[in-house]
Protein backbone atom coordinates (compact mmCIF):
# COMPACT_ATOMS: atom_id res chain seq x y z
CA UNK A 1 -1.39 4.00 20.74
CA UNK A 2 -5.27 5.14 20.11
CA UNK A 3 -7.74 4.21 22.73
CA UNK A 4 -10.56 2.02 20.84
CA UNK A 5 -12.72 -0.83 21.51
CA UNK A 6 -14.94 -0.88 18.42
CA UNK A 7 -13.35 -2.75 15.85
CA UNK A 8 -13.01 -1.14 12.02
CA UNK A 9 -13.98 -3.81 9.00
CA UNK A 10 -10.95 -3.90 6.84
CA UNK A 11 -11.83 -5.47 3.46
CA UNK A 12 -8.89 -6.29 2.55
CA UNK A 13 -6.25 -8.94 0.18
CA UNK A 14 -2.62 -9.45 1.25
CA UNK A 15 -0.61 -7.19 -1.66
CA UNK A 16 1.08 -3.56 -1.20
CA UNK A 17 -2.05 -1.37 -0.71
CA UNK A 18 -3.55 -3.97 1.58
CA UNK A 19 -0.59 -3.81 3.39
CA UNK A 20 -0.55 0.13 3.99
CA UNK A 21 -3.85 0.04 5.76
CA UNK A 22 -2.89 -3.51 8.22
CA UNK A 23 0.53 -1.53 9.21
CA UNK A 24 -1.28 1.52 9.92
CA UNK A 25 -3.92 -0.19 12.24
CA UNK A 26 -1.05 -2.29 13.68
CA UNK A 27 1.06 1.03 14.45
CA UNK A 28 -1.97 2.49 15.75
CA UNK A 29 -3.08 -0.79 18.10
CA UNK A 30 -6.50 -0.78 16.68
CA UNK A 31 -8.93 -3.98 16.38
CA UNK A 32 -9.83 -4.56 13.05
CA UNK A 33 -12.06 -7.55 11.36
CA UNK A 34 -10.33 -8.67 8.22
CA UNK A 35 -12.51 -9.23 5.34
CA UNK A 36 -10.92 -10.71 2.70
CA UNK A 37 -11.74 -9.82 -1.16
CA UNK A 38 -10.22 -12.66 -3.03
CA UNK A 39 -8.90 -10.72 -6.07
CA UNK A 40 -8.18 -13.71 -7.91
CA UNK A 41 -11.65 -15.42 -7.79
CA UNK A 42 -13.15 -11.83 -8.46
CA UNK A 43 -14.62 -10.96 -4.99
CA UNK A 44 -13.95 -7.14 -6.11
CA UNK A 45 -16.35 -7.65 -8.44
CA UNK A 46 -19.36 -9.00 -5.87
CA UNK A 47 -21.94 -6.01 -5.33
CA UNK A 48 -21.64 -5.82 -2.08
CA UNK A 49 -18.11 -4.64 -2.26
CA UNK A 50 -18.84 -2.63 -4.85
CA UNK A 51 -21.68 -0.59 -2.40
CA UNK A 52 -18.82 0.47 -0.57
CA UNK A 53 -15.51 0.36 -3.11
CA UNK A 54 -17.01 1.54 -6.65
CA UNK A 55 -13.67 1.29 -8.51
CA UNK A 56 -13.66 -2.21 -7.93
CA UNK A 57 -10.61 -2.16 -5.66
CA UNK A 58 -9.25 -3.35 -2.27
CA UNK A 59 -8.38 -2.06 0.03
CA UNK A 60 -11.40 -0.59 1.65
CA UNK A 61 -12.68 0.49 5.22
CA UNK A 62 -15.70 0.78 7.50
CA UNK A 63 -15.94 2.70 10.69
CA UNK A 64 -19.15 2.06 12.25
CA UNK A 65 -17.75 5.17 14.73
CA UNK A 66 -17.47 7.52 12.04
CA UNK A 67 -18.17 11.19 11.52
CA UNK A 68 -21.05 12.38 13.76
CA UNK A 69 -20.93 9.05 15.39
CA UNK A 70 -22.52 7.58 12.26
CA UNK A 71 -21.21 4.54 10.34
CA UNK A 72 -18.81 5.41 7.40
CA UNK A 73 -17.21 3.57 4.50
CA UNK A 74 -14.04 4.96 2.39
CA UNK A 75 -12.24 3.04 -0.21
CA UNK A 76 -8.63 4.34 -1.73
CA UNK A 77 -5.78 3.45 0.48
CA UNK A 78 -4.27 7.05 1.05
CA UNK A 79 -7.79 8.25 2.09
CA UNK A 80 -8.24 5.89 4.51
CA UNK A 81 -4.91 6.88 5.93
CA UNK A 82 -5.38 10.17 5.98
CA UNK A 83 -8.71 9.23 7.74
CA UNK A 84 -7.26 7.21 10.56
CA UNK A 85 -4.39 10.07 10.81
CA UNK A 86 -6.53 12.95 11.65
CA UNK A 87 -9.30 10.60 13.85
CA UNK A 88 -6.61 9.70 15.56
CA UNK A 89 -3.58 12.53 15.68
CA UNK A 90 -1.40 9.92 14.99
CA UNK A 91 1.56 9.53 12.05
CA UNK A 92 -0.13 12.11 9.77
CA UNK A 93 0.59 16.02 11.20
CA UNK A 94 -2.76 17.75 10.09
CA UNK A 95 -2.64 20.47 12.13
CA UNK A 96 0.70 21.52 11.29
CA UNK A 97 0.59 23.04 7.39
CA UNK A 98 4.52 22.35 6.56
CA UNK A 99 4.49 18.97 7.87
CA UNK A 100 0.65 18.26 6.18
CA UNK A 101 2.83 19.21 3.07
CA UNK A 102 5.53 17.03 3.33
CA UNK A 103 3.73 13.42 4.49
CA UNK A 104 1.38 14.33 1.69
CA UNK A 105 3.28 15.02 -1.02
CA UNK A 106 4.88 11.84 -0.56
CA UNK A 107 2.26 9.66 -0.10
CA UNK A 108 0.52 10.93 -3.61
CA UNK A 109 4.26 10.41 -4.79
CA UNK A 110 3.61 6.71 -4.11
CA UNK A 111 -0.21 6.74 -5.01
CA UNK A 112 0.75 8.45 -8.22
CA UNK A 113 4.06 7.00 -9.60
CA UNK A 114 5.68 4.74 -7.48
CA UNK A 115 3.04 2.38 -7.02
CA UNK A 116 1.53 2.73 -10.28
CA UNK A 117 4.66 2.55 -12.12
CA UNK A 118 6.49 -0.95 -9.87
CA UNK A 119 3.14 -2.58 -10.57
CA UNK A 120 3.32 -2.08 -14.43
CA UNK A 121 6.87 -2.64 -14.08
CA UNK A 122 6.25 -6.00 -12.00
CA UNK A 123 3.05 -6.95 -14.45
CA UNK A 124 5.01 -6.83 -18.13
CA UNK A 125 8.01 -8.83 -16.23
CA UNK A 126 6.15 -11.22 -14.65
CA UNK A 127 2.83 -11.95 -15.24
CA UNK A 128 2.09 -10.78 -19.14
CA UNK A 129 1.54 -13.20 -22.20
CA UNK A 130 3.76 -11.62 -24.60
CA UNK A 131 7.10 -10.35 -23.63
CA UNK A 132 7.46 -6.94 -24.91
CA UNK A 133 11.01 -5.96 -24.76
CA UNK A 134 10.01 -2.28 -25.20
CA UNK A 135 7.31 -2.29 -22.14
CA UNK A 136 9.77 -3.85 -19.56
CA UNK A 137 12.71 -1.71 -20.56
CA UNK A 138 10.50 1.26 -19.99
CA UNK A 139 8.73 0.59 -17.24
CA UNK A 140 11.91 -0.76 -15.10
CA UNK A 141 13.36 2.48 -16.58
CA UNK A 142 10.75 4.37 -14.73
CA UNK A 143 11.35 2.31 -11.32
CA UNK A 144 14.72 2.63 -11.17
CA UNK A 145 13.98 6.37 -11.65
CA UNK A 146 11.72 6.34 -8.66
CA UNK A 147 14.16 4.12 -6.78
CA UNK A 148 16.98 6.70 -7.59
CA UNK A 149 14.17 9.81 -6.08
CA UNK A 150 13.50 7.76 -2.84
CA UNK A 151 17.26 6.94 -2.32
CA UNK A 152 18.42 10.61 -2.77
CA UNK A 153 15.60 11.68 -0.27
CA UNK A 154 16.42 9.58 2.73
CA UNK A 155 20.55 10.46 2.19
CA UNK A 156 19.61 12.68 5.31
CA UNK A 157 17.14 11.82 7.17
CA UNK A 158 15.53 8.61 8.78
CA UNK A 159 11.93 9.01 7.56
CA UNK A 160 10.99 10.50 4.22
CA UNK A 161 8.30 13.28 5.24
CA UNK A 162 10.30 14.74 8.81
CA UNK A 163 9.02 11.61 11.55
CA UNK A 164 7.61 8.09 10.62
CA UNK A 165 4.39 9.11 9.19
CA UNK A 166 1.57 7.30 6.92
CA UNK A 167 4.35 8.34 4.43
CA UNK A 168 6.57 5.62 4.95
CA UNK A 169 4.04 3.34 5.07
CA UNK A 170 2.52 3.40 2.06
CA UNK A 171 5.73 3.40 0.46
CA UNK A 172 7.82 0.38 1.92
CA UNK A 173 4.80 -1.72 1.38
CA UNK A 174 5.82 -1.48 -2.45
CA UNK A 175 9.80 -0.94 -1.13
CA UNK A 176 9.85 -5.09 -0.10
CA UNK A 177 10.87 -6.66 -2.79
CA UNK A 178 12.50 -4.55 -5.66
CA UNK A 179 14.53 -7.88 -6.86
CA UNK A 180 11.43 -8.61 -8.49
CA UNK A 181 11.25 -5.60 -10.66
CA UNK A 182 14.28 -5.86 -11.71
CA UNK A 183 16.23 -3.72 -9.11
CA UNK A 184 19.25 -4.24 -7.37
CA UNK A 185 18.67 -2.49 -3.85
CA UNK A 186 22.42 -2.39 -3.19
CA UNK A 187 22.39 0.33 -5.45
CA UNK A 188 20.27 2.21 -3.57
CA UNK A 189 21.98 2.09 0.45
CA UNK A 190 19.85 4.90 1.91
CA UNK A 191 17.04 3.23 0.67
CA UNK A 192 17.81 0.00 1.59
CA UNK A 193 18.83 1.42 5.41
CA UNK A 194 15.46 2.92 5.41
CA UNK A 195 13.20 0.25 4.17
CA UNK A 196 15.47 -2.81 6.46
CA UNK A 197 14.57 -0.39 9.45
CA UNK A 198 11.03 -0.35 8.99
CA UNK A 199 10.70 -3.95 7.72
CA UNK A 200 11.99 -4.59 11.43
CA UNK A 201 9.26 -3.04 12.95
CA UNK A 202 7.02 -5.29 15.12
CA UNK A 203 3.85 -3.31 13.53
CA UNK A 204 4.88 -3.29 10.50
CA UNK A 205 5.65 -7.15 10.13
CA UNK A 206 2.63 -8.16 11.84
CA UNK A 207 0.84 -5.88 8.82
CA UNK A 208 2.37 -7.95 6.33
CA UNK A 209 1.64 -10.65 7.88
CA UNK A 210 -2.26 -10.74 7.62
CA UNK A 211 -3.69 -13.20 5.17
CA UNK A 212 0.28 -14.63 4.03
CA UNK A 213 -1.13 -17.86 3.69
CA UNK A 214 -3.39 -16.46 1.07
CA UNK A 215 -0.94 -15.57 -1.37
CA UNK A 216 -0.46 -17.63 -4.16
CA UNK A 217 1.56 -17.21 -7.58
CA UNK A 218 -0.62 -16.34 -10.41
CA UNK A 219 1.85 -16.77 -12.38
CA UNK A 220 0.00 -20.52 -13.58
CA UNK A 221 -3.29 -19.35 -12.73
CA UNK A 222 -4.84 -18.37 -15.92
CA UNK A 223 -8.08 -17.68 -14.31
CA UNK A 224 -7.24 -15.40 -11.98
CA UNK A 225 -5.09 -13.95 -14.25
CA UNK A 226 -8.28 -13.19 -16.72
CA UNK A 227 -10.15 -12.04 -13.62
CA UNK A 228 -7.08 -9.58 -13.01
CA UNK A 229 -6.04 -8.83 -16.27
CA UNK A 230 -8.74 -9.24 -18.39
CA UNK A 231 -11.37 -6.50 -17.33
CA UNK A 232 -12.52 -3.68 -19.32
């Protein structure tokens, strides 16, 4: 575990990138402040929060013990991974080029499709006015895909970039519940043996755990859903 008194302000809402950045703190044995950006009231929207996330999205972090020993704020979830990798040597191999490669390939595989593509999948199931037969088909299409790429991956091997790395992380915060897009995870048993392991993981529970209370169904919340949904 890193050695660290100071604690990092994690701004922060209980959902799949929130949850990447609370598992890697928890792995890590860091102290963190939690603040919370309601997403549904529109919190992301507030201008402080926008000083220090532009794009208008949580998760973000500050480290007043940053570069040069100078405060430091980074939003986008795999950047503040790979930040708290190389600060602190830990679950993200920097120094070694092959095994740099592999962790990040794999976490932009999940920052550029996997994530992306569940939470469109997830959005025209769920949560959108009009049920468009030809938007869920191809967007549960896609996940299955990407459920079919991460299950022929792990066929041998524990961990999908060499050891448990920021990797994994990021990616079985979206793994948790694929019932919900539509996905039958018995299809998938080297996934499911890899996500079960980590979802048994004392650090990585406690990560999820952060702000459950706070999570509501949207579902019947047509103002939150216009704060979500309805931004240009």
């Amino acid at each position: 575990m890193a050695t660290r008194t100071t604690p990092f302000d994690l701004y922060y809402w209980p959902t799949p990138n929130g949850w990447k950045i609370t598992i890697l703190l928890e792995e890590l044995g860091l102290p963190y402040n939690i603040r919370y950006v309601d997403i549904g009231k529109g919190d992301q929207f507030k201008p402080e929060f926008l000083a220090i996330a532009p794009n208008n999205r949580m998760p973000a972090l500050t480290d007043p013990e940053g570069p040069g020993g100078k405060p430091v704020s980074i939003f986008e979830s795999a950047a503040i991974m790979m930040y708290l990798g190389r600060k602190f040597a830990a679950f993200y191999p920097f120094e070694d080029e092959r095994a740099r490669i592999e962790v990040e390939q794999w976490l932009m595989w999940q920052m550029g499709g996997f994530g992306p593509m569940l939470g469109q999948n997830h959005h025209f199931r769920n949560y959108a006015p009009e049920k468009i037969p030809y938007a869920i088909k191809r967007y549960e299409d896609e996940a299955h895909r990407l459920y079919r790429v991460l299950d022929t991956r792990l066929a041998d091997r524990d961990y999908v970039a060499g050891d448990y790395s920021i990797a994994d992380m990021a990616i079985v915060s979206w793994a948790r519940t694929p019932e919900r897009q539509g996905i039958d995870i018995a299809e998938f048993p080297n996934l499911q043996r890899w996500r079960d392991g980590l979802l048994t993981r004392p650090a990585v529970a406690r990560g999820m755990a952060v702000g459950e209370e706070k999570r509501s169904n949207i579902k019947d919340d047509e103002q939150a859903q216009k704060v979500l949904f309805g931004q240009r």
